[in-house]
Protein backbone atom coordinates (compact mmCIF):
# COMPACT_ATOMS: atom_id res chain seq x y z
CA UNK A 1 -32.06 -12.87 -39.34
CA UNK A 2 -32.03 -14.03 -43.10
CA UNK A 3 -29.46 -15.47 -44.82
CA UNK A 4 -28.71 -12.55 -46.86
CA UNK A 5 -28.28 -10.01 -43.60
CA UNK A 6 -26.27 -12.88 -41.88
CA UNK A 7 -23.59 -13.00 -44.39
CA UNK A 8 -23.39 -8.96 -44.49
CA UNK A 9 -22.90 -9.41 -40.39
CA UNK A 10 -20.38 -11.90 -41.30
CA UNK A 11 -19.04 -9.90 -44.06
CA UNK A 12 -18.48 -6.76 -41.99
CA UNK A 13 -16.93 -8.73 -38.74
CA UNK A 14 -14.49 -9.73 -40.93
CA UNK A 15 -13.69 -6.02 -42.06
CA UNK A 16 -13.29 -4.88 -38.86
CA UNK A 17 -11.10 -7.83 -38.04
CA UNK A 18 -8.54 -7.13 -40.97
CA UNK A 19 -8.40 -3.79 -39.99
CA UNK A 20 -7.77 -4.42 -36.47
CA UNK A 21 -4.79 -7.09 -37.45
CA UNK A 22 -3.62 -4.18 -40.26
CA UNK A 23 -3.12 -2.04 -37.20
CA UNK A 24 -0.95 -4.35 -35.08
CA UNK A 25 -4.05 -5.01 -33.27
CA UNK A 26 -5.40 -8.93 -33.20
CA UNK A 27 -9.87 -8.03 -32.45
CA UNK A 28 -11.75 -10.62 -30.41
CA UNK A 29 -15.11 -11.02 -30.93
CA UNK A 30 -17.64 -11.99 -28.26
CA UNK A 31 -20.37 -14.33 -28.01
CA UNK A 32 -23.67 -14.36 -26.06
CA UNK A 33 -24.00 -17.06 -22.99
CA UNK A 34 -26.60 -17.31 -20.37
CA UNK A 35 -24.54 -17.18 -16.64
CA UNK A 36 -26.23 -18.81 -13.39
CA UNK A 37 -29.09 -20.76 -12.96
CA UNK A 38 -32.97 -21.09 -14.17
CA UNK A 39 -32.82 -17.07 -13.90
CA UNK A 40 -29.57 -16.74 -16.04
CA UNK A 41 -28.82 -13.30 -17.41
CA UNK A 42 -26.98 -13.28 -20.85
CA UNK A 43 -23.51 -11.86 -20.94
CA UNK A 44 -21.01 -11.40 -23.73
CA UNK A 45 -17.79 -13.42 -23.32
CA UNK A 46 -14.44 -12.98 -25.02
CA UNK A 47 -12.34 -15.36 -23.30
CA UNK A 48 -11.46 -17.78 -24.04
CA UNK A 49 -11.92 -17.04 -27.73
CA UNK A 50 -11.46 -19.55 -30.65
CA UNK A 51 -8.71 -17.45 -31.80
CA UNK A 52 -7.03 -16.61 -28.59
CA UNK A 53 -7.36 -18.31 -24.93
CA UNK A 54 -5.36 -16.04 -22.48
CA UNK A 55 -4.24 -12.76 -22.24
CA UNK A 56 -1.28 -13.03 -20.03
CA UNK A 57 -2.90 -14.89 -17.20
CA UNK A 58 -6.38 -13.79 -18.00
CA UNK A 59 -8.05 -16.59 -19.12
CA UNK A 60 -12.03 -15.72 -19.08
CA UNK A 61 -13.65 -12.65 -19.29
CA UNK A 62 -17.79 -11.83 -19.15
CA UNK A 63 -19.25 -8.62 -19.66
CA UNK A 64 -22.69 -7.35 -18.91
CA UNK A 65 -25.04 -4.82 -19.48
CA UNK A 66 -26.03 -1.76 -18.70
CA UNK A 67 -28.41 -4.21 -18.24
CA UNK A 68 -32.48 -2.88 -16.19
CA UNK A 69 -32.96 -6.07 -14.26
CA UNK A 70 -36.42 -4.50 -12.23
CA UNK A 71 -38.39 -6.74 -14.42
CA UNK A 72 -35.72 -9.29 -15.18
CA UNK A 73 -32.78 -11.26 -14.18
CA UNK A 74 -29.88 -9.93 -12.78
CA UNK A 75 -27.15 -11.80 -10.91
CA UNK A 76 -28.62 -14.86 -9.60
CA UNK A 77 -25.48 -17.60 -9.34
CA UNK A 78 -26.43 -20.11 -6.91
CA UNK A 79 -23.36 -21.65 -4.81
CA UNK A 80 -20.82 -22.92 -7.60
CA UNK A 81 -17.32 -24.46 -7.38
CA UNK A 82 -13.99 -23.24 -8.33
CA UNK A 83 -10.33 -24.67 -8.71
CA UNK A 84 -6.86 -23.37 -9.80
CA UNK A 85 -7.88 -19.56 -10.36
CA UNK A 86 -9.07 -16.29 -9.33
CA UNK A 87 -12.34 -14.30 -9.70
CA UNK A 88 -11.85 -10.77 -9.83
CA UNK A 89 -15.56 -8.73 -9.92
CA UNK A 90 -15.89 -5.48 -11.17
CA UNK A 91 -18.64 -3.39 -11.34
CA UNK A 92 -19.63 -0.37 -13.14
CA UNK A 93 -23.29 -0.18 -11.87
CA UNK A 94 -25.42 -1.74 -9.41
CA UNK A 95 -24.34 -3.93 -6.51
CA UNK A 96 -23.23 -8.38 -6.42
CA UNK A 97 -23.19 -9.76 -2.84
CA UNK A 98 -20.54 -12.31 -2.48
CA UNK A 99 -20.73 -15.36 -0.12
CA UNK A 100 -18.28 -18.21 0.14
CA UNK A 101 -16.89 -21.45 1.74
CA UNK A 102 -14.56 -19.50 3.41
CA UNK A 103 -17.35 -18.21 4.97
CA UNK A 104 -16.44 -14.10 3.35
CA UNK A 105 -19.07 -12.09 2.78
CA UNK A 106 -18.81 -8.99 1.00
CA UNK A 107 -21.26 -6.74 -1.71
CA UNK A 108 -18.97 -5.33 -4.51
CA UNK A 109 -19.95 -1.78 -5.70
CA UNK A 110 -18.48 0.51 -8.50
CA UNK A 111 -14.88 1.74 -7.71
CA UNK A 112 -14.53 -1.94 -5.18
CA UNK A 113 -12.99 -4.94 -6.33
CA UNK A 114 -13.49 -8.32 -5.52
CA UNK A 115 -11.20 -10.85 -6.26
CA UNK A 116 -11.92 -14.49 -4.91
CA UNK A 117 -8.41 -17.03 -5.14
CA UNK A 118 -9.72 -20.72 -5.35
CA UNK A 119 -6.54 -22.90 -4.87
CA UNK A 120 -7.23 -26.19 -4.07
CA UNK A 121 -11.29 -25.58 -4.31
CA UNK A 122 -13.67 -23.07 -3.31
CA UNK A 123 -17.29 -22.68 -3.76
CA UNK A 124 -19.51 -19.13 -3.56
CA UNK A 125 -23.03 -17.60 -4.89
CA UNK A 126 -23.37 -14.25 -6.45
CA UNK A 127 -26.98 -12.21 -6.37
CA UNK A 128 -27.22 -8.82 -7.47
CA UNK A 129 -28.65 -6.63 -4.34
CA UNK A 130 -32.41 -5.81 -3.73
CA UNK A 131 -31.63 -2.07 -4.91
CA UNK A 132 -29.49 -2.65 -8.00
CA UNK A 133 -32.05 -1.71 -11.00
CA UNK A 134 -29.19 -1.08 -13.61
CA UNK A 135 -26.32 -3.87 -13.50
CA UNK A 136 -23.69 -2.94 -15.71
CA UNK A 137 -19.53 -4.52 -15.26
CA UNK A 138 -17.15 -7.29 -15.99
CA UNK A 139 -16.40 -10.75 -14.04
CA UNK A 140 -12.81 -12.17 -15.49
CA UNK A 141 -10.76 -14.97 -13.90
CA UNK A 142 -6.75 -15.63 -14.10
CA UNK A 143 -4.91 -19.03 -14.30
CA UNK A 144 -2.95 -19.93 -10.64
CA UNK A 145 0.58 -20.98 -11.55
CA UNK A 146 0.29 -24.52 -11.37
CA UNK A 147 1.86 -24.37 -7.73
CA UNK A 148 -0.55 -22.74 -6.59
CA UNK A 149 -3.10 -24.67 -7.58
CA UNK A 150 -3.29 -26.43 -3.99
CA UNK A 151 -2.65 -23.73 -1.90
CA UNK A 152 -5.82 -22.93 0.74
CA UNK A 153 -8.69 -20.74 -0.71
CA UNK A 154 -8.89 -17.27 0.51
CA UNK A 155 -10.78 -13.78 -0.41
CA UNK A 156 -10.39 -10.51 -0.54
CA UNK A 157 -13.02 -7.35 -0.82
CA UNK A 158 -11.77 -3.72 -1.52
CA UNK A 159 -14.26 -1.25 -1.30
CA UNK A 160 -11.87 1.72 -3.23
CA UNK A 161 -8.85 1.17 -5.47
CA UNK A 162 -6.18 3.55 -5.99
CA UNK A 163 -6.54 5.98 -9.62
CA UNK A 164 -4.68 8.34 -11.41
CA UNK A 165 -5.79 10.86 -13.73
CA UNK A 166 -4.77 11.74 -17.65
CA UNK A 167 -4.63 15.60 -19.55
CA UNK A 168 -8.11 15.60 -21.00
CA UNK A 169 -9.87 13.99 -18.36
CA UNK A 170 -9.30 10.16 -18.65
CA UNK A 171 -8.93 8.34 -15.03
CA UNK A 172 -7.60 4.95 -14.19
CA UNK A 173 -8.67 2.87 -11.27
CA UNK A 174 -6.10 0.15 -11.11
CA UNK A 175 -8.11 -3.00 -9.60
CA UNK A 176 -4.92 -5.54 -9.90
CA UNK A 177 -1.85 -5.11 -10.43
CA UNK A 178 0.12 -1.51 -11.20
CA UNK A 179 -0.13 1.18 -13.77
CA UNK A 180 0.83 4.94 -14.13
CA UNK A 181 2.08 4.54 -10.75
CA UNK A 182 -0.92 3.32 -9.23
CA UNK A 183 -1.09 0.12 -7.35
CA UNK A 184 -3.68 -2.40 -6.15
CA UNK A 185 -3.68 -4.14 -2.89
CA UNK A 186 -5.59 -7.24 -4.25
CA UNK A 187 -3.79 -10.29 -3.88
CA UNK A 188 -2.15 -11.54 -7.40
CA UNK A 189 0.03 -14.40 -8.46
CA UNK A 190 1.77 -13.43 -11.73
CA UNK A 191 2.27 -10.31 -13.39
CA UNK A 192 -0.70 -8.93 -14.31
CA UNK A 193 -2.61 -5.58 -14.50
CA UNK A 194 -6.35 -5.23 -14.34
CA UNK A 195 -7.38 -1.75 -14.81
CA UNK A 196 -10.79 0.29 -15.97
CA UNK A 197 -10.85 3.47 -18.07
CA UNK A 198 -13.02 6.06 -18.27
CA UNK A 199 -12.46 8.70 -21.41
CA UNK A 200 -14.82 11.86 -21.38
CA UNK A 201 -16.66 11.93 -24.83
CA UNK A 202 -14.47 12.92 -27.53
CA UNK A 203 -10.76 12.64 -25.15
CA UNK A 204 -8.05 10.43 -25.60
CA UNK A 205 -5.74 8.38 -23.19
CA UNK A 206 -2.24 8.11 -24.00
CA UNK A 207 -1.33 4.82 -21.83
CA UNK A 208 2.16 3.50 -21.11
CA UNK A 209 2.38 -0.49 -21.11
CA UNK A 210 4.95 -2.53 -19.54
CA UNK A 211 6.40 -4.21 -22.72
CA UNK A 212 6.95 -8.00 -21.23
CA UNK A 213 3.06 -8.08 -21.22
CA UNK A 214 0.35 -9.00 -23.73
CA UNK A 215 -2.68 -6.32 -23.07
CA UNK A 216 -6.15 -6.25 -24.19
CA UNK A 217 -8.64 -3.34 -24.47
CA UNK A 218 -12.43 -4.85 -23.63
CA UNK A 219 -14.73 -2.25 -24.39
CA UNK A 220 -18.04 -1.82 -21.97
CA UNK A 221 -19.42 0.95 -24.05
CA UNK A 222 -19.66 2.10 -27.77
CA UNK A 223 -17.35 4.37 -29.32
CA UNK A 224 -14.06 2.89 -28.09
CA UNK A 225 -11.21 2.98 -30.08
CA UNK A 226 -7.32 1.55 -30.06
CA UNK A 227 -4.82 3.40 -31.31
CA UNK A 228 -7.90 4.25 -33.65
CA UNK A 229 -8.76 0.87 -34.92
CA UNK A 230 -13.03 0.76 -33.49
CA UNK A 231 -13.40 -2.03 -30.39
CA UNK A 232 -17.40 -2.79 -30.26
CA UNK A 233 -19.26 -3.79 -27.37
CA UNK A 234 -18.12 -6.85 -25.79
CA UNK A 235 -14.49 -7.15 -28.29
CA UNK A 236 -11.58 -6.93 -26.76
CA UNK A 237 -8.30 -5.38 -28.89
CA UNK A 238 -5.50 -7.07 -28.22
CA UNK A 239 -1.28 -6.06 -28.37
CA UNK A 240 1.75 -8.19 -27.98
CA UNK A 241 4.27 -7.85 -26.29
CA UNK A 242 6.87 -5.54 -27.39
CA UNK A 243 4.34 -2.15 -27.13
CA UNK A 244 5.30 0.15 -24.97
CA UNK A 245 2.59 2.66 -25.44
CA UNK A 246 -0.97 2.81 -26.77
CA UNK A 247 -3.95 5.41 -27.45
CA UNK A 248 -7.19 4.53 -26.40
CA UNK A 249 -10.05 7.20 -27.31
CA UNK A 250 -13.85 7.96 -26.62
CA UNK A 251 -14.95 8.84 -29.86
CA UNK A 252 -18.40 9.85 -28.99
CA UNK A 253 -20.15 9.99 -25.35
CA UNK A 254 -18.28 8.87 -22.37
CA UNK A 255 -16.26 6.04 -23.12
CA UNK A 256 -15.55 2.97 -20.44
CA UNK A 257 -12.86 0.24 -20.93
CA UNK A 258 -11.12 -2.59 -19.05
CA UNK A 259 -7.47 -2.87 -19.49
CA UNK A 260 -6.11 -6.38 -19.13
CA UNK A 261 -2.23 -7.05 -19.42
CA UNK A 262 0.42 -10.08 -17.81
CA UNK A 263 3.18 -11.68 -19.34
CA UNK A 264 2.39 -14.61 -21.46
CA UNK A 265 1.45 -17.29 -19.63
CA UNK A 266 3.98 -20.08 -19.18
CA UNK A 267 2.59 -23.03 -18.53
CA UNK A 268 -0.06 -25.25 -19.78
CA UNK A 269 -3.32 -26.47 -17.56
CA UNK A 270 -6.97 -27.77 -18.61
CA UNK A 271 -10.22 -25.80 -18.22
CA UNK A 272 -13.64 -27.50 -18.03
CA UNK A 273 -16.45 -25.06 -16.43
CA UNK A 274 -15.59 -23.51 -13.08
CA UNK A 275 -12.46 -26.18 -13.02
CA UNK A 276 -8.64 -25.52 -13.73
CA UNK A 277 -5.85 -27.93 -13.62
CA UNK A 278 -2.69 -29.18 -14.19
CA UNK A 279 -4.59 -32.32 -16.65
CA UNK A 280 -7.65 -33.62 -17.77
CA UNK A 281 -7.40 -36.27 -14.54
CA UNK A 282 -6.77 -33.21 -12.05
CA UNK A 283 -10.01 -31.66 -13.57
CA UNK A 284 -11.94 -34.87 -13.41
CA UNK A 285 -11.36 -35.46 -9.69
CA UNK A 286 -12.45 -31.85 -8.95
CA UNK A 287 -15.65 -32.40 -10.56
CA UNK A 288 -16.38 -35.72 -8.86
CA UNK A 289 -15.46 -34.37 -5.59
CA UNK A 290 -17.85 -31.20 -6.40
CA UNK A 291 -20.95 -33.44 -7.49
CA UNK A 292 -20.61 -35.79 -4.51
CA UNK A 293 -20.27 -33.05 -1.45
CA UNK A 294 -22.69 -30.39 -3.47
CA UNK A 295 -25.74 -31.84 -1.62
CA UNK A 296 -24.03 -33.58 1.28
CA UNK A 297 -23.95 -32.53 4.78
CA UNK A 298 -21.41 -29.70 5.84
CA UNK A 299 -18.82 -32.07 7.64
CA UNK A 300 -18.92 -34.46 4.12
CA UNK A 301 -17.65 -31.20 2.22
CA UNK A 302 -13.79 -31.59 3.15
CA UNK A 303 -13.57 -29.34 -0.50
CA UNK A 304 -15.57 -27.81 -1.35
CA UNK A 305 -16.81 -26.53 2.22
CA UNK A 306 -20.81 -24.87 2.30
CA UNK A 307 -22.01 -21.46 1.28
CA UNK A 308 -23.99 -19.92 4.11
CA UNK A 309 -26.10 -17.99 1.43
CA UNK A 310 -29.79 -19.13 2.67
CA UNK A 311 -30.74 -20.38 -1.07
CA UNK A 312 -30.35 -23.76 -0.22
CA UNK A 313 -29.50 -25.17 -3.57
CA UNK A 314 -26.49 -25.79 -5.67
CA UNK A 315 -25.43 -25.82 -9.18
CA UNK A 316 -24.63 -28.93 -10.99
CA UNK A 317 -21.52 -29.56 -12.81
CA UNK A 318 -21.86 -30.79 -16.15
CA UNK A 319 -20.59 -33.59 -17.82
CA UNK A 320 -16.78 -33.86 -18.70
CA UNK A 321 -16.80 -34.66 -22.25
CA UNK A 322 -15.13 -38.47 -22.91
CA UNK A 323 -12.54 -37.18 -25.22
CA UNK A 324 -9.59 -36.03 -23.26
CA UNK A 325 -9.68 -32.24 -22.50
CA UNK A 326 -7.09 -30.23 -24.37
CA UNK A 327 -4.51 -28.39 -22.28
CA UNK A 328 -4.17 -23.99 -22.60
CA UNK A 329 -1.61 -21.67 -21.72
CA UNK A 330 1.55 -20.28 -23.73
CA UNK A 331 1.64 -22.97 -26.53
CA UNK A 332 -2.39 -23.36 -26.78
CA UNK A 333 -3.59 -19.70 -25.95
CA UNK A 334 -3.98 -18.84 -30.08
């Protein structure tokens, strides 16, 4: 890209953000990372976000594809650690098989939900199945209360989540949390609602939001709109608190969309990689714990525990930076 094009990119992200914030509406914009191992597959990621780190207790969120992965990577996460937070998988195509410490295996498929509580520390692979050719979903995480940080790691695979449908068309399948008076049985601890949308081409959704919670709109596929400001590929719109209803269209083909909503997060913990924490020191003994047990044998893992996967490798942690890591939550999440 030259110079020239870059600052008409530039120019024209920062259109569409003044628009969105003219609306009420505060636009996210993703960036590109590489996720797993030598065969990482790219994935956009919108939280955290320079401008925002949380929405309620969402604190990361990675989307992918549609993504043809017959000549190419597709989820190939080699046993990993975790601390202080939940996974929650959700697919829209194509097929992850799960295996962890706890020794839970389970493959997530579209309309399932896995969502994966780490506690005190947890570790678990990820590989897209031998018959997924198209993988195409979203992998977020949410911030444990701080106690809950130590409690015992645990999992928990749904293969169907309860939906409810919309005049025009539009269905919601509720994957945490409740909405429109449908409610998930995955485990959560905070308010929070985790939902996907599906808008036939040219529909709209009128949704009704609990007002103590922040929401955000992540689009999966073009033509998605909020309350008709345009979310792209990868953005996520995002309300405050205080709405008590929004419109989210499909302005051309089928539209697909995650809703994400909690109440603002409370309290403030530290994030480095797979690792949160109550401090920088909490987060530094998680990674020296992973990096010694990741190659030890099983009864030298009191942690982190093994993943029965068969790959026989691990990922590394990388380095904690030397300055001290700054904390997130309520009074760090813009």
């Amino acid at each position: 890209m030259s110079n020239d094009e870059a600052l008409l990119v530039q120019g024209a992200e920062r259109d569409c953000i003044a628009e969105a914030h003219a609306a009420g509406i505060e636009l996210l914009l993703p960036r590109e990372v590489p996720l797993g191992g030598p065969r990482a597959m790219p994935v956009l990621r919108s939280l955290p976000n320079k401008h925002r780190h949380m929405i309620g207790a969402w604190c990361f969120a990675d989307s992918f594809g549609p993504t043809e992965i017959g000549d190419g990577p597709g989820m190939d996460v080699p046993p990993h650690p975790h601390t202080g937070l939940q996974t929650v998988s959700w697919l829209v195509e194509g097929a992850i098989a799960h295996t962890d410490s706890t020794g839970a295996r389970h493959t997530v498929r579209p309309g399932g939900v896995n969502v994966m509580t780490a506690g005190r520390g947890i570790s678990h692979s990820e590989y897209s199945t031998p018959d997924t050719t198209v993988l195409h979903g979203v992998q977020l995480w949410t911030a444990l209360p701080l106690d809950q940080h130590d409690i015992p790691p645990s999992f928990a695979g749904l293969d169907a989540v309860p939906s409810t449908s919309f005049p025009g068309g539009a269905v919601l399948r509720v994957f945490v949390g409740s909405s429109a008076g449908a409610t998930s049985a995955a485990p959560a601890f905070s308010p929070l609602l985790g939902a996907e949308l599906r808008i036939p081409g040219g529909s709209e959704a009128a949704l009704d939001l609990e007002p103590a919670f922040e929401h955000g709109v992540l689009a999966l596929t073009p033509g998605i709109a909020l309350d008709d400001v345009p979310i792209g590929v990868g953005e996520i719109g995002v309300l405050e608190p205080g709405r008590a209803s929004a419109i989210v269209s499909a302005e051309r083909g089928d539209g697909i969309a995650i809703l994400l909503g909690g109440v603002p997060h409370p309290e403030e913990f530290v994030m480095f990689w797979n690792f949160v924490g109550r401090d920088h020191a909490a987060v530094e003994r998680a990674r020296a714990a992973w990096m010694a047990e990741r190659d030890a044998a099983a009864e030298a893992r009191p942690r982190f525990g093994v993943v029965d996967d068969g790959s026989g490798t691990t990922l590394p942690s990388p380095r904690i930076p030397t300055v001290e890591l700054l904390p997130r939550g309520r009074a760090k999440r813009r």
